[in-house]
PDB file of N, CA and C in Angstrom:
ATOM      1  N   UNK A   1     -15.002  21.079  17.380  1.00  0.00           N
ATOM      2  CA  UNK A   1     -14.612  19.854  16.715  1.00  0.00           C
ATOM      3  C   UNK A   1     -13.226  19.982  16.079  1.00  0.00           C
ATOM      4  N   UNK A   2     -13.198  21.403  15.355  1.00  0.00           N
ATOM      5  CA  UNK A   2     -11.803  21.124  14.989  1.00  0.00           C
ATOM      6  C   UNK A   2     -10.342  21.461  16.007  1.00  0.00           C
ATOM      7  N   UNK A   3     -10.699  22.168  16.706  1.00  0.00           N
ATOM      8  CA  UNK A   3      -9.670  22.158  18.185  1.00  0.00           C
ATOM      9  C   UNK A   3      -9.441  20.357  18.900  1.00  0.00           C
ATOM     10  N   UNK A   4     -10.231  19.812  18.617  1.00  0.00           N
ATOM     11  CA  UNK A   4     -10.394  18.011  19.347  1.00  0.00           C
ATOM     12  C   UNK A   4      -9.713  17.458  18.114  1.00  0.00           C
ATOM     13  N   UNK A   5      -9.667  17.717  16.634  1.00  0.00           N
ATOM     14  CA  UNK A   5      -9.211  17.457  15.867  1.00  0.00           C
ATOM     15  C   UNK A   5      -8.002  17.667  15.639  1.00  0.00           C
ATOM     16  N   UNK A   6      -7.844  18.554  16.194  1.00  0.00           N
ATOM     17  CA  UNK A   6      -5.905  19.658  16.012  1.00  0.00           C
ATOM     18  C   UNK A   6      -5.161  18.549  16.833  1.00  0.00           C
ATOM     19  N   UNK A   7      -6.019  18.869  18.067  1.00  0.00           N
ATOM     20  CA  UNK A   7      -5.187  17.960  19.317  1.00  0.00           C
ATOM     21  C   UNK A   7      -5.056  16.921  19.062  1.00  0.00           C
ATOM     22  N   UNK A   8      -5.418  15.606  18.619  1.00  0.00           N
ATOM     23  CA  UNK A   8      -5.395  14.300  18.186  1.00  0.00           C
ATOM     24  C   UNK A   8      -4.310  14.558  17.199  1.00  0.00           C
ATOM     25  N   UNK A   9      -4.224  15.009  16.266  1.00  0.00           N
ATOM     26  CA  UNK A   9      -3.067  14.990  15.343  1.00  0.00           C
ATOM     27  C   UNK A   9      -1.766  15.782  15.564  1.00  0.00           C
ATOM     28  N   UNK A  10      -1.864  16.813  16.779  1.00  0.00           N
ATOM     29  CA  UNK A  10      -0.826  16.904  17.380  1.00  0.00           C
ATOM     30  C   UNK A  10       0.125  15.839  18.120  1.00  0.00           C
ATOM     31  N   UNK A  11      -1.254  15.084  19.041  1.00  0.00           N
ATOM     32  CA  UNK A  11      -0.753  13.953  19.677  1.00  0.00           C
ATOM     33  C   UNK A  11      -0.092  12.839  18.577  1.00  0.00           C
ATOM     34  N   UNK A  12      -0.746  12.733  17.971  1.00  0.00           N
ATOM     35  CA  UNK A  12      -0.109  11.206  16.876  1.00  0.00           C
ATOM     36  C   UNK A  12       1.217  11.914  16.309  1.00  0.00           C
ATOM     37  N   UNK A  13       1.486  13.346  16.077  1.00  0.00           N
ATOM     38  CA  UNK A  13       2.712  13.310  15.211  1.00  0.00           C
ATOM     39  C   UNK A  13       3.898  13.023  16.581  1.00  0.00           C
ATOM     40  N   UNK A  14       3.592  13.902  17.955  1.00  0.00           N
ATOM     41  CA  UNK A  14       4.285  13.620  18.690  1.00  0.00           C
ATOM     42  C   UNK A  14       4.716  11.687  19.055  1.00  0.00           C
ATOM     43  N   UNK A  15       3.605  11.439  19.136  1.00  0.00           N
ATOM     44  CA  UNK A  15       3.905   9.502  19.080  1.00  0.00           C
ATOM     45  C   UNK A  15       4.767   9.087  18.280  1.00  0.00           C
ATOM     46  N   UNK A  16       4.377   9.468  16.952  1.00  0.00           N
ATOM     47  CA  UNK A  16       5.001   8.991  15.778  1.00  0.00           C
ATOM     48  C   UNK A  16       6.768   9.474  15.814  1.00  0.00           C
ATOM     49  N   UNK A  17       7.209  10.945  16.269  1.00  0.00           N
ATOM     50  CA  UNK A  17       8.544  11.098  16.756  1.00  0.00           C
ATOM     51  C   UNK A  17       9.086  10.469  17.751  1.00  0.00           C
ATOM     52  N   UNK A  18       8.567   9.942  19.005  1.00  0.00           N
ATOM     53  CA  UNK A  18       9.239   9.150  19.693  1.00  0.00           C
ATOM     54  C   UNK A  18       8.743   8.093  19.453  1.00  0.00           C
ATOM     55  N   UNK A  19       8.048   7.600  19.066  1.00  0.00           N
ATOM     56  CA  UNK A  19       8.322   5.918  18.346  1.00  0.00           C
ATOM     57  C   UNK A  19       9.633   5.720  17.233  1.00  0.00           C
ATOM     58  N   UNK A  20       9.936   6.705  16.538  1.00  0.00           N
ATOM     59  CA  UNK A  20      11.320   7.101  15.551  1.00  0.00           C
ATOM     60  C   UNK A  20      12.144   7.035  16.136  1.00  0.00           C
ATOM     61  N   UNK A  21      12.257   7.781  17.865  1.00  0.00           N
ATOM     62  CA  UNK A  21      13.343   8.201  18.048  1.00  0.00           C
ATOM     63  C   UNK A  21      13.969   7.180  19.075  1.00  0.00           C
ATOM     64  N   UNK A  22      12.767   6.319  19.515  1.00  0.00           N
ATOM     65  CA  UNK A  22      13.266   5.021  20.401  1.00  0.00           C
ATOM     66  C   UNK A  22      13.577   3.624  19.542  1.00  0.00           C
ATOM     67  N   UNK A  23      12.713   3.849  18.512  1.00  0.00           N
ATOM     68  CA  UNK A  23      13.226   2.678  17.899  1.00  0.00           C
ATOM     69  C   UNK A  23      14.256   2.985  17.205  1.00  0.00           C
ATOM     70  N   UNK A  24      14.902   3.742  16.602  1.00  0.00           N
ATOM     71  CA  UNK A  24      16.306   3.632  15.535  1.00  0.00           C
ATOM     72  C   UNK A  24      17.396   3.413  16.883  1.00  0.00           C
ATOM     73  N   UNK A  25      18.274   2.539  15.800  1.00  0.00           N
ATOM     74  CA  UNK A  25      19.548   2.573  16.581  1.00  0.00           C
ATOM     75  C   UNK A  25      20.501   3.638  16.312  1.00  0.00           C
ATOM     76  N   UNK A  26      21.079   3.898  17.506  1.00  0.00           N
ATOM     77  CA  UNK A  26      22.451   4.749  17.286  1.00  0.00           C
ATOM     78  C   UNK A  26      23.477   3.992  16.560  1.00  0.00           C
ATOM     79  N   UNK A  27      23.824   3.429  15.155  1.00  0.00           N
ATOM     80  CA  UNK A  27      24.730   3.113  14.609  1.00  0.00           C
ATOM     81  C   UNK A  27      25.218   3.727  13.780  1.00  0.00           C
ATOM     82  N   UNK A  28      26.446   3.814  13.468  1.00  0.00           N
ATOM     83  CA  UNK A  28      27.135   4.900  12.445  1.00  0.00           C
ATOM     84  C   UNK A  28      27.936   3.531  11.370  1.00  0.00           C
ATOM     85  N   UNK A  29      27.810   4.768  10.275  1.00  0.00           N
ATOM     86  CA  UNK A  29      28.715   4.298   8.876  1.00  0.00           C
ATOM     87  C   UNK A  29      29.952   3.843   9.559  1.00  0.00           C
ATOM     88  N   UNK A  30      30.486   2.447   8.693  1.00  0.00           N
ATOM     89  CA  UNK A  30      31.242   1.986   8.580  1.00  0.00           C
ATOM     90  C   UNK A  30      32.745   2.382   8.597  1.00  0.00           C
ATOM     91  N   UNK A  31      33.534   2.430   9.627  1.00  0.00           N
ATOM     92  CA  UNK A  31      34.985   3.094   9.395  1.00  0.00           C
ATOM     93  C   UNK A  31      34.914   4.247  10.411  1.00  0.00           C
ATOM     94  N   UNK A  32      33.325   5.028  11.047  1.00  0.00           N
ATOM     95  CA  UNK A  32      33.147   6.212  12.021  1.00  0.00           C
ATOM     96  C   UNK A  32      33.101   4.985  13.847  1.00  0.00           C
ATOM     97  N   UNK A  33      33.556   6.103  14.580  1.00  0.00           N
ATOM     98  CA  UNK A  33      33.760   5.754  16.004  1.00  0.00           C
ATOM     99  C   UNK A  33      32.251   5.947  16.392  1.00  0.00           C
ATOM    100  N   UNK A  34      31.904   4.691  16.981  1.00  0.00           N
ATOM    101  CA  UNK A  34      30.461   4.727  17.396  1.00  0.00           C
ATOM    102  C   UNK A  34      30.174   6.064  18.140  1.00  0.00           C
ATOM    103  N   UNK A  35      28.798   6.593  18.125  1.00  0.00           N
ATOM    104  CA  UNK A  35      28.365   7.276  19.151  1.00  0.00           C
ATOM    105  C   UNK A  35      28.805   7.792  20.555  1.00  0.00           C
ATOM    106  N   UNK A  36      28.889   8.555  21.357  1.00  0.00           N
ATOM    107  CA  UNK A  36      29.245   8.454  23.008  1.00  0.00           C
ATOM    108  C   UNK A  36      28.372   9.387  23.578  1.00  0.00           C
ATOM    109  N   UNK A  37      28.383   9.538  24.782  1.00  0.00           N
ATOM    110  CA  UNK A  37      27.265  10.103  25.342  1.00  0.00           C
ATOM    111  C   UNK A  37      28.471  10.710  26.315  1.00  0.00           C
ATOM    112  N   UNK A  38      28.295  12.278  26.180  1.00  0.00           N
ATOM    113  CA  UNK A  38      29.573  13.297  26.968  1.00  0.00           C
ATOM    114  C   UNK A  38      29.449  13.194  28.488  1.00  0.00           C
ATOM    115  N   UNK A  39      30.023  12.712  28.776  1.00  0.00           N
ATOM    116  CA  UNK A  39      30.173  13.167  30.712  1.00  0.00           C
ATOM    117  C   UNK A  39      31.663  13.899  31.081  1.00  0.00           C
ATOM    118  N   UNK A  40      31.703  13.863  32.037  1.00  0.00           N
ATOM    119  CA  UNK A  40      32.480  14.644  32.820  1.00  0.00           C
ATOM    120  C   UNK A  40      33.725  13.500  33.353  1.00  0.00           C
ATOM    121  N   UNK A  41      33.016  12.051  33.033  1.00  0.00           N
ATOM    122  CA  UNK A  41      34.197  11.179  32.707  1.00  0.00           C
ATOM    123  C   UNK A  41      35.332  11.231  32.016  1.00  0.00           C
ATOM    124  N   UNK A  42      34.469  11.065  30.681  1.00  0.00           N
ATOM    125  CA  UNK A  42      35.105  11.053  29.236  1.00  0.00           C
ATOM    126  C   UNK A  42      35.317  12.260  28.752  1.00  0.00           C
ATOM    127  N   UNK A  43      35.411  12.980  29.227  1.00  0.00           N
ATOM    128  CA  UNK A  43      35.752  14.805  28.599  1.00  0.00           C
ATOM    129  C   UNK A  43      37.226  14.622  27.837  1.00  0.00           C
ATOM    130  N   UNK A  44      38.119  14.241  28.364  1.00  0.00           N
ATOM    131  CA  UNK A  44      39.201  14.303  27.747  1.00  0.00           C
ATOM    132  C   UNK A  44      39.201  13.416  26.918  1.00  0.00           C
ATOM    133  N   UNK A  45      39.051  11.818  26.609  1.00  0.00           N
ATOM    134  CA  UNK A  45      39.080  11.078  25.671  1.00  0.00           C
ATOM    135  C   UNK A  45      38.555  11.733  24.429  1.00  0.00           C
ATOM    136  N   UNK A  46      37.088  12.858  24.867  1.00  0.00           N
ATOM    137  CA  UNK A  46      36.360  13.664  23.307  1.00  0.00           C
ATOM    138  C   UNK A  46      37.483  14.672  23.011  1.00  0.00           C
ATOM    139  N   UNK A  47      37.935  15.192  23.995  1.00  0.00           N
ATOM    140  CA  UNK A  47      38.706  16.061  23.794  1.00  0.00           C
ATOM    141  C   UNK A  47      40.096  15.608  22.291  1.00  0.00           C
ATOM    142  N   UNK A  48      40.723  14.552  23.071  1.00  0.00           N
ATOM    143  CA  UNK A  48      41.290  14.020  22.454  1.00  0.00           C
ATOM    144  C   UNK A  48      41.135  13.459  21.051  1.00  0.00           C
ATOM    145  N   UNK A  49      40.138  13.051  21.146  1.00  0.00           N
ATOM    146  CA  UNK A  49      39.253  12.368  19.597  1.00  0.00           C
ATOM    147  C   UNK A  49      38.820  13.393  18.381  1.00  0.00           C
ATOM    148  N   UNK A  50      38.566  14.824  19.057  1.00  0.00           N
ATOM    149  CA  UNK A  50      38.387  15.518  18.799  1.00  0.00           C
ATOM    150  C   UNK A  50      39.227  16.501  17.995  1.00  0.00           C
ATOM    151  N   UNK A  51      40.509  16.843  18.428  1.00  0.00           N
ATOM    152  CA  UNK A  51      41.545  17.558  18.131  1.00  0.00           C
ATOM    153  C   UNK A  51      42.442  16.338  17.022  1.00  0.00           C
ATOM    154  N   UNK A  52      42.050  15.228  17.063  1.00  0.00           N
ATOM    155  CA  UNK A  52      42.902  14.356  16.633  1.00  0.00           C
ATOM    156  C   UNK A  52      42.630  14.554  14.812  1.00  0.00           C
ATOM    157  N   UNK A  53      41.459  14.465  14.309  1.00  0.00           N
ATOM    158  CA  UNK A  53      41.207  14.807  13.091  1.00  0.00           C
ATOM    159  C   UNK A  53      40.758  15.930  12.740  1.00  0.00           C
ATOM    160  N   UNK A  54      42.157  16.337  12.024  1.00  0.00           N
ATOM    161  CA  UNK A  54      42.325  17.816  10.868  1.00  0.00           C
ATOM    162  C   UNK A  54      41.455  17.548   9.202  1.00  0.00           C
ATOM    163  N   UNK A  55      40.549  16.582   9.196  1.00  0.00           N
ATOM    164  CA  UNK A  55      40.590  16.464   7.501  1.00  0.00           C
ATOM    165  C   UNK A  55      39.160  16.825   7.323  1.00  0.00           C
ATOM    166  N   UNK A  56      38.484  17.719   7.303  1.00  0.00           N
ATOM    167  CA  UNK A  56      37.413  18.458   6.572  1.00  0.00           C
ATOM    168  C   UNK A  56      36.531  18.266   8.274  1.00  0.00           C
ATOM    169  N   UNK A  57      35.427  19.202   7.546  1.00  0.00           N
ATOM    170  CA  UNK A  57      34.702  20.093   9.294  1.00  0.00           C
ATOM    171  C   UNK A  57      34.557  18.886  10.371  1.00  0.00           C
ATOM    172  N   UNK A  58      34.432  19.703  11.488  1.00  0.00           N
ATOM    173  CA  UNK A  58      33.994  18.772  12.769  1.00  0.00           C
ATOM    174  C   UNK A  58      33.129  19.410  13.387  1.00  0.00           C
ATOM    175  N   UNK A  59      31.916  18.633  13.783  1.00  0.00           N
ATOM    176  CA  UNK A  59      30.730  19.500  14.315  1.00  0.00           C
ATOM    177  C   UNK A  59      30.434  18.296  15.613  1.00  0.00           C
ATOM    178  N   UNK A  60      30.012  19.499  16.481  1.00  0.00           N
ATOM    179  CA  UNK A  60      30.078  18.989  17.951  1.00  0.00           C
ATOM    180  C   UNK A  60      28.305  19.342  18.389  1.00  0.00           C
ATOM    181  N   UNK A  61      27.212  18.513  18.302  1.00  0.00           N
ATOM    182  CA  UNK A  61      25.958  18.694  18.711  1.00  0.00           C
ATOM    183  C   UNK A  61      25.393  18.679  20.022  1.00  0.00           C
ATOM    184  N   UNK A  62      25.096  19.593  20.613  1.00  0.00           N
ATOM    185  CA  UNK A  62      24.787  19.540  22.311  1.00  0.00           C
ATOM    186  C   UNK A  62      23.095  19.465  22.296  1.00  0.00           C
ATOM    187  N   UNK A  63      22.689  18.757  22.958  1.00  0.00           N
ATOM    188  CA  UNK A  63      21.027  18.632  22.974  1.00  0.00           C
ATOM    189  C   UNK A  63      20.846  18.891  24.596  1.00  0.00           C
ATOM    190  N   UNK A  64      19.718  19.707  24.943  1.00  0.00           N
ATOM    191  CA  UNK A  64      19.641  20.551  26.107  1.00  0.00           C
ATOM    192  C   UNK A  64      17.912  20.279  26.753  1.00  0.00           C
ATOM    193  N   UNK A  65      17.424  19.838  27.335  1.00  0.00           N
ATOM    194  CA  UNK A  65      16.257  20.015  27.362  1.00  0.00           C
ATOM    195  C   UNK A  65      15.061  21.379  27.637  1.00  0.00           C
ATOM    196  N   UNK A  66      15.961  22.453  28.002  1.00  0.00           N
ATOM    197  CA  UNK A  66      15.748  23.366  28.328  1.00  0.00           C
ATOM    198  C   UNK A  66      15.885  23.988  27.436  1.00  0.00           C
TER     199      UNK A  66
END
């Protein structure tokens, strides 16, 4: 019973993260360059965007499924 119990509340927290993670929007604070999604397009435009501001840290987040 409590293994059938584990699993059910494993399952709901997992639901409950992608119900979070599909419903929020990608919008950013006021005055920041929206979101982009990196390709092999746009490499240089990040590149560019990137190197362009010197004024306190810049952090670059890679999400991998693997």
């Amino acid at each position: 019973m409590k293994k059938k119990t584990f699993a059910i509340g494993v399952l709901a927290v997992i639901l409950v993260f992608l119900a979070v993670y599909f419903g929020l929007d990608s919008s950013t604070p006021p005055g920041q360059e929206p979101l982009a999604t990196l390709t092999t397009a746009n490499f240089a435009a990040f590149e560019e965007s990137f190197d362009k501001s010197t004024e306190g840290p810049r952090l670059v987040l890679l999400l991998s499924p693997t």
